[in-house]
C-alpha atoms as a PDB file:
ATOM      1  CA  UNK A   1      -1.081  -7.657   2.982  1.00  0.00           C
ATOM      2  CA  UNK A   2      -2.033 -10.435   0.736  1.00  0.00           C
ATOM      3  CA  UNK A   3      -0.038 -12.008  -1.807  1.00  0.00           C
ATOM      4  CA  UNK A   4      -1.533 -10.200  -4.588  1.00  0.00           C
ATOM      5  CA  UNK A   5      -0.686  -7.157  -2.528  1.00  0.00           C
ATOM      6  CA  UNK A   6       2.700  -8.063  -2.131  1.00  0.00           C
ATOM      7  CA  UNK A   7       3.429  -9.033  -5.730  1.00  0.00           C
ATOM      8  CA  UNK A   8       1.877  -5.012  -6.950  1.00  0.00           C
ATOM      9  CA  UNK A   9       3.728  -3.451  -4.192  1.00  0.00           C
ATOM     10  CA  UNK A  10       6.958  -4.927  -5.531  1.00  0.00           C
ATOM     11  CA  UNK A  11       5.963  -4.400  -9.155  1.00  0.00           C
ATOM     12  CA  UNK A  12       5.687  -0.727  -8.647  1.00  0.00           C
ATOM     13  CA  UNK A  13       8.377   1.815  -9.681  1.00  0.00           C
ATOM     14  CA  UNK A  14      11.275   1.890  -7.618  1.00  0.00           C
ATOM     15  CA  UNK A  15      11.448   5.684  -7.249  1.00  0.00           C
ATOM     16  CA  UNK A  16       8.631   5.311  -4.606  1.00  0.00           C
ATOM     17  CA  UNK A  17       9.731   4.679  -1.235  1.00  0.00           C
ATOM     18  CA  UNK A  18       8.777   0.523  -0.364  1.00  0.00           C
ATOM     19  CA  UNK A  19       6.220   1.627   2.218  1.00  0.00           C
ATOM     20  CA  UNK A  20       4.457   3.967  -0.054  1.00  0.00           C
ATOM     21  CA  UNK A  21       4.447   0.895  -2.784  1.00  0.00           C
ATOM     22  CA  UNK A  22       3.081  -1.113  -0.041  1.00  0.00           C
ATOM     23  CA  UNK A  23       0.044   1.424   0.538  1.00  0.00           C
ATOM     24  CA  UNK A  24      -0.444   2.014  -2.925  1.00  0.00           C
ATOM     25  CA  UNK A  25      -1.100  -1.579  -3.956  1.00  0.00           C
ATOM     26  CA  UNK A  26      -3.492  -1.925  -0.648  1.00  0.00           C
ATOM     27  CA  UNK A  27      -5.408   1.273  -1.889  1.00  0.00           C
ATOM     28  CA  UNK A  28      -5.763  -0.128  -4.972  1.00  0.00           C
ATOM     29  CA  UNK A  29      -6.776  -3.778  -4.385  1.00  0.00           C
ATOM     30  CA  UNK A  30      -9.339  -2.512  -2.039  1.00  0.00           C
ATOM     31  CA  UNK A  31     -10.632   0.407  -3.640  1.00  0.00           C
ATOM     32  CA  UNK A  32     -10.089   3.168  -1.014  1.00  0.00           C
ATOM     33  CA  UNK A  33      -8.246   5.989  -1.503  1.00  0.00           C
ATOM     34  CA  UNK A  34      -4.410   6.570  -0.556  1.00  0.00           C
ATOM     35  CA  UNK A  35      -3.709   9.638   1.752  1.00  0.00           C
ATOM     36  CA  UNK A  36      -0.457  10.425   1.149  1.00  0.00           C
ATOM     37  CA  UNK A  37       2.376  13.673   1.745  1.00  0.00           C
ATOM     38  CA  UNK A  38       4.886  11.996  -0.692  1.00  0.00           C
ATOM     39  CA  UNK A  39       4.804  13.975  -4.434  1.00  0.00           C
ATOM     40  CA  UNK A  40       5.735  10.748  -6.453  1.00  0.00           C
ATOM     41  CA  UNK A  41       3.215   8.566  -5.134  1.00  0.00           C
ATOM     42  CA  UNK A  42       0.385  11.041  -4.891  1.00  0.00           C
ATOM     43  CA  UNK A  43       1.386  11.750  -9.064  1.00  0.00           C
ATOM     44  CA  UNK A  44       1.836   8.008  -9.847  1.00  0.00           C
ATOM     45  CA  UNK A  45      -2.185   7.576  -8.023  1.00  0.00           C
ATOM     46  CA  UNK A  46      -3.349  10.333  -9.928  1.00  0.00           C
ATOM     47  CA  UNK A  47      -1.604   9.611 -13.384  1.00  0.00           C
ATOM     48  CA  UNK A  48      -2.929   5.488 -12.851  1.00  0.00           C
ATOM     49  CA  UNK A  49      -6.378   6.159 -11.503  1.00  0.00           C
ATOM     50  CA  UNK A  50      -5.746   5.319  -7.976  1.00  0.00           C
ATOM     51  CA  UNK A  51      -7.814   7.889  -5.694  1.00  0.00           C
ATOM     52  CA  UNK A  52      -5.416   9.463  -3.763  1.00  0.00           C
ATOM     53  CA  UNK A  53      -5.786  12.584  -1.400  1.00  0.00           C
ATOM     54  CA  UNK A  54      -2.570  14.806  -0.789  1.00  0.00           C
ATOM     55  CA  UNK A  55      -1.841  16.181   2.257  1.00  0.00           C
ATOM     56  CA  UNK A  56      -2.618  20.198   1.412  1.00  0.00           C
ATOM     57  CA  UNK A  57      -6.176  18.469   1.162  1.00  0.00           C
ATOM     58  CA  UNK A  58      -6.335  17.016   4.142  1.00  0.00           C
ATOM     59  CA  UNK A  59      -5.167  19.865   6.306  1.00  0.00           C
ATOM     60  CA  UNK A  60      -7.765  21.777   4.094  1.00  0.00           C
ATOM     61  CA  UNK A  61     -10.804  19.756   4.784  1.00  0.00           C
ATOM     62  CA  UNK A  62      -9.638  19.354   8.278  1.00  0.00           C
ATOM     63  CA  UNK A  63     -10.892  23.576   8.891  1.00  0.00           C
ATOM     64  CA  UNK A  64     -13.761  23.343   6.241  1.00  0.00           C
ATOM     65  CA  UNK A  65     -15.585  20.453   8.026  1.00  0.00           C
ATOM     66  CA  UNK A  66     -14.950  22.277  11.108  1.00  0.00           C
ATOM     67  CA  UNK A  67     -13.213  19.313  12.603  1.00  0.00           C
ATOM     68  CA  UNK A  68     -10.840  21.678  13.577  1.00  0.00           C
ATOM     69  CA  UNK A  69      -9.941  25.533  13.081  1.00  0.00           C
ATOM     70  CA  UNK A  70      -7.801  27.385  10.784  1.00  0.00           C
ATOM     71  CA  UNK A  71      -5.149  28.094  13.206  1.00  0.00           C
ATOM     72  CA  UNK A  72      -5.144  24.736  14.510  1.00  0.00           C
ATOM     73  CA  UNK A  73      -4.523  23.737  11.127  1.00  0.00           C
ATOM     74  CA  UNK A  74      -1.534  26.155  11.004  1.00  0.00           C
ATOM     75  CA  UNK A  75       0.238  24.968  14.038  1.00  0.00           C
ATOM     76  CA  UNK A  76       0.167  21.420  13.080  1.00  0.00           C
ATOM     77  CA  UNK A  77       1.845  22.790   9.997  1.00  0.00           C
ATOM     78  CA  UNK A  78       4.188  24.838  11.665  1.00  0.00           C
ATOM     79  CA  UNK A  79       4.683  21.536  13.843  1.00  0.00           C
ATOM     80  CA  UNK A  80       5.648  18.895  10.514  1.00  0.00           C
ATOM     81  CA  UNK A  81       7.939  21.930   9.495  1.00  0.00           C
ATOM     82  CA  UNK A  82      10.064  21.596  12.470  1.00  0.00           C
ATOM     83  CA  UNK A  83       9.213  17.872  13.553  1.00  0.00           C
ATOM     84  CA  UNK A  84       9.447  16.251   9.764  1.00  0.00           C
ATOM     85  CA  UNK A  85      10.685  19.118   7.697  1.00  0.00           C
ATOM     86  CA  UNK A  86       7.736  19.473   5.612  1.00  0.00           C
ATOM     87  CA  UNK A  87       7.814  22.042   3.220  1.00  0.00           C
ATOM     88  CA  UNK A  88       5.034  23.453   1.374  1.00  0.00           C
ATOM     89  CA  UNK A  89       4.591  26.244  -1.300  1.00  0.00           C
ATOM     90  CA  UNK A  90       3.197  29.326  -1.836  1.00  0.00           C
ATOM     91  CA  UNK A  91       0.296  27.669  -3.666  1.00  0.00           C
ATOM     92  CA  UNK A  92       0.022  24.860  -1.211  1.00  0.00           C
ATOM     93  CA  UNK A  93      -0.706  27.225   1.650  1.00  0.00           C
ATOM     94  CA  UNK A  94      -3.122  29.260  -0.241  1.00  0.00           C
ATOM     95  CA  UNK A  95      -4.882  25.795  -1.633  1.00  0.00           C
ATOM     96  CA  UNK A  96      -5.560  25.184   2.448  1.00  0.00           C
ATOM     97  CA  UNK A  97      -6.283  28.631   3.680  1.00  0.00           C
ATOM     98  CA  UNK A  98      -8.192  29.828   0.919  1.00  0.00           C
ATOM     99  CA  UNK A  99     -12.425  31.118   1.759  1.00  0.00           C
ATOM    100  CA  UNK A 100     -14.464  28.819   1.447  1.00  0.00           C
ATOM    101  CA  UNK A 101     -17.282  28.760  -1.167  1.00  0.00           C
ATOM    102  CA  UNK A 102     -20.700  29.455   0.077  1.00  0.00           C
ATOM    103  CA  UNK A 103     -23.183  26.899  -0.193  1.00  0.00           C
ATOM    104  CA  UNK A 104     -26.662  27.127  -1.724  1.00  0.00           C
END
């Protein structure tokens, strides 16, 4: 990180978690868009113009592009619910599974 990096990461609200401060300020310095699973810091991106992509995107995207399939996408989830005790929603899991639009 540089020191400009260092002095945003520490300037940012303390309920984030230090290491999600310390991707934050690199996301925004450079320009690039956060990935993140944490709530508070994908809401503090969105609510400060930071592009951030939540994780319920990223498992999404990872069928639609085809990079892998649905059900792969499942067991990895089933996987963070055991390994890291993810928990997602109702909504979240229809957000990810949900058809996919046709294209024109």
């Amino acid at each position: 990180m540089t020191d400009n990096e260092r002095v945003l990461a520490t300037a940012l609200p303390q309920r984030l978690n230090a290491g999600e401060c310390e991707a934050i300020a690199l996301c925004h310095q450079r320009r690039i868009p956060l990935l993140s699973n944490d709530r508070r810091a994908v809401r503090y991106c969105q609510t400060n113009g930071i592009d951030v992509v939540d994780l319920p995107a990223i498992l999404r995207l990872c069928w639609t592009r085809q990079i892998m399939t649905a059900a792969d996408v499942a067991q990895i989830i089933t996987r963070m619910e055991h390994v890291e005790r993810l928990t997602l929603s109702d909504a979240q899991r229809e957000a990810i599974f949900a058809p996919q639009r046709r294209r024109r």
